[in-house]
Protein backbone atom coordinates (compact mmCIF):
# COMPACT_ATOMS: atom_id res chain seq x y z
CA UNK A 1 40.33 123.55 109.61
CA UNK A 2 41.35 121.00 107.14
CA UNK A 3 44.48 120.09 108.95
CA UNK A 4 45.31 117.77 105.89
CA UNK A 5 45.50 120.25 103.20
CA UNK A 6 47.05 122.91 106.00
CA UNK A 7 49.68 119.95 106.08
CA UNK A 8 50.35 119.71 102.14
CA UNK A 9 50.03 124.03 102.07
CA UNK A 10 52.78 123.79 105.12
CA UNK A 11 55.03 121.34 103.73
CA UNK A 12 54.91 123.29 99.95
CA UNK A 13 55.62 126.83 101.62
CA UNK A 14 58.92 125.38 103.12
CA UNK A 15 59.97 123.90 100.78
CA UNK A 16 59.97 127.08 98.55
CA UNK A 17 61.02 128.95 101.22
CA UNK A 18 64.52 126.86 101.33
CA UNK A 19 64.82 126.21 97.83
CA UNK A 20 63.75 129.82 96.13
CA UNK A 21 65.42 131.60 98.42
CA UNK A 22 68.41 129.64 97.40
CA UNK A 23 67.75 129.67 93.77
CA UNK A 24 66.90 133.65 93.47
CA UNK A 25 70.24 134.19 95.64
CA UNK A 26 72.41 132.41 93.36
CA UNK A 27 70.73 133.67 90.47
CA UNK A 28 71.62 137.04 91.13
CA UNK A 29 75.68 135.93 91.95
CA UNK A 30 75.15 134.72 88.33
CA UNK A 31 73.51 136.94 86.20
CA UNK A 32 73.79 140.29 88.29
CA UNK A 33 77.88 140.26 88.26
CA UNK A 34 78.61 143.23 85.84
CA UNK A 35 75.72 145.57 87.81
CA UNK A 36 76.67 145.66 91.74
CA UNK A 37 73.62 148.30 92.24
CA UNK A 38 71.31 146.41 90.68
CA UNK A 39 72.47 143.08 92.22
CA UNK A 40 72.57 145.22 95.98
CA UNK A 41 68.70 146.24 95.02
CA UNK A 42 67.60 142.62 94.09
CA UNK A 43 69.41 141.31 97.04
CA UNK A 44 67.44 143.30 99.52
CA UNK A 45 64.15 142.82 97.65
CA UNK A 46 64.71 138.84 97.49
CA UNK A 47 65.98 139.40 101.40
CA UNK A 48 62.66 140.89 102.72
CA UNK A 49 60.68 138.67 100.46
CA UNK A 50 62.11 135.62 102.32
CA UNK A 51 62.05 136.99 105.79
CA UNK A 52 58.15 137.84 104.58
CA UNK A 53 57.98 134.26 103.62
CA UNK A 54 59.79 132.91 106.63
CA UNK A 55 57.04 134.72 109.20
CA UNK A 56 54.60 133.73 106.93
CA UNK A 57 56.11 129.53 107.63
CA UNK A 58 56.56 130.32 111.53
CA UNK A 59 52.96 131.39 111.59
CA UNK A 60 51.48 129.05 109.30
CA UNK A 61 52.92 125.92 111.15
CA UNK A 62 51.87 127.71 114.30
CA UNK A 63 48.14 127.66 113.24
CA UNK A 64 48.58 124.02 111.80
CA UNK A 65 50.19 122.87 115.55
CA UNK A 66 47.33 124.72 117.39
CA UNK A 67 44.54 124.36 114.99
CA UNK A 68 43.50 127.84 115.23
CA UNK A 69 42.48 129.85 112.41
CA UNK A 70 44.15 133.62 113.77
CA UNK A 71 47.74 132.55 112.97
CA UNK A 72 46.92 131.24 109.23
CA UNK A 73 44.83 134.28 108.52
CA UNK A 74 48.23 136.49 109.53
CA UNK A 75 50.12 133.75 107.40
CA UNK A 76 48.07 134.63 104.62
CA UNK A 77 48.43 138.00 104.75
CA UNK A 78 52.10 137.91 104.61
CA UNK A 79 51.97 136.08 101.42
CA UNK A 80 50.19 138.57 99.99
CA UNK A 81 52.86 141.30 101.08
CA UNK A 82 55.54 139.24 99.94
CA UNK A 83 54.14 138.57 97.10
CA UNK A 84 53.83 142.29 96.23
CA UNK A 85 57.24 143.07 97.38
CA UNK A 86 58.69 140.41 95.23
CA UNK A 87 56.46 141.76 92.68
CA UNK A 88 57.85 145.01 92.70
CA UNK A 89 61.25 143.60 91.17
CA UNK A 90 59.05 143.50 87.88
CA UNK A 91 57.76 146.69 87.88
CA UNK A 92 61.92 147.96 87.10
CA UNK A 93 61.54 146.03 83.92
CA UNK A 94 57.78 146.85 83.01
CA UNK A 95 58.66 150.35 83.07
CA UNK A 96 61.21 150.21 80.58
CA UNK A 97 59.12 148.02 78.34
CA UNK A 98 56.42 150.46 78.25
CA UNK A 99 58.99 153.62 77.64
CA UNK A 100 61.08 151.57 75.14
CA UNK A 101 57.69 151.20 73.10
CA UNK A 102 56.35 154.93 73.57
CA UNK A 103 60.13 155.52 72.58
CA UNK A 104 59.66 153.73 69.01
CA UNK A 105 55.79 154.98 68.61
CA UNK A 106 57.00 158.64 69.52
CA UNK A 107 60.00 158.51 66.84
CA UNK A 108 58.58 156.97 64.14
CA UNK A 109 58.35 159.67 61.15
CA UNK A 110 55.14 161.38 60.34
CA UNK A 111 53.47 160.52 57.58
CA UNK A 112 54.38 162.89 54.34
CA UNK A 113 50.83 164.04 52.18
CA UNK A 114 51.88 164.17 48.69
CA UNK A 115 49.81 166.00 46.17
C-alpha cells in the first residue's frame, strides 16, 4: 500500500465530500426554486450520493489508519455506486435530449416528388 498517495486520495475525497455536497445542495435552493418535485428528487439523489461518499471516506481512512487493503477495496466500490447514482440525475436530461431530437427528425415534412 502506497500510504502516500492513499494520503493525497484521502485528503481529496474529503474535501469533495464537504465542499460538493455543499455546492450541489445550494445549487438546487438556487436553480430548483420554481420545481419543488424536481428539487425533492435531486435532493434525495445528491443525499444518497453523499452518504455513498461519506462510507466510502469512513472506510477509506479506515484502510489508510490500518494499512489493510479490505477496507479500500469496499471504499472503492462505493465510489463506483455513487458515482452511478449521481449519474442517474443525467439520465432525466439525456432522455429528453434524445426524444426532443427524434421529436424534430419525426416531424420534419416528407419530401414532395415533383414530375
Amino acid at each position: 500500500v502506497n500510504r502516500k498517495l492513499l494520503l493525497v486520495n484521502a485528503v481529496l475525497v474529503s474535501v469533495y465530500l464537504v465542499f460538493g455536497t455543499l455546492y450541489y445542495l445550494l445549487a438546487a435552493g438556487d436553480s430548483y426554486a420554481e420545481h419543488p418535485v424536481f428539487a425533492s428528487l435531486y435532493v434525495v439523489f445528491v443525499g444518497v450520493h453523499a452518504v455513498l461518499v461519506f462510507l466510502a471516506v469512513l472506510f477509506e481512512w479506515w484502510g489508510y489508519g490500518a494499512g489493510k487493503v479490505g477496507p479500500l477495496l469496499f471504499a472503492n466500490l462505493l465510489f463506483v455506486v455513487a458515482g452511478i447514482e449521481l449519474a442517474l440525475l443525467l439520465l432525466g436530461p439525456a432522455v429528453m435530449l434524445v426524444a426532443l431530437v427524434l421529436n424534430l427528425i419525426a416531424a420534419r415534412p416528407p419530401k414532395i416528388k415533383t414530375v
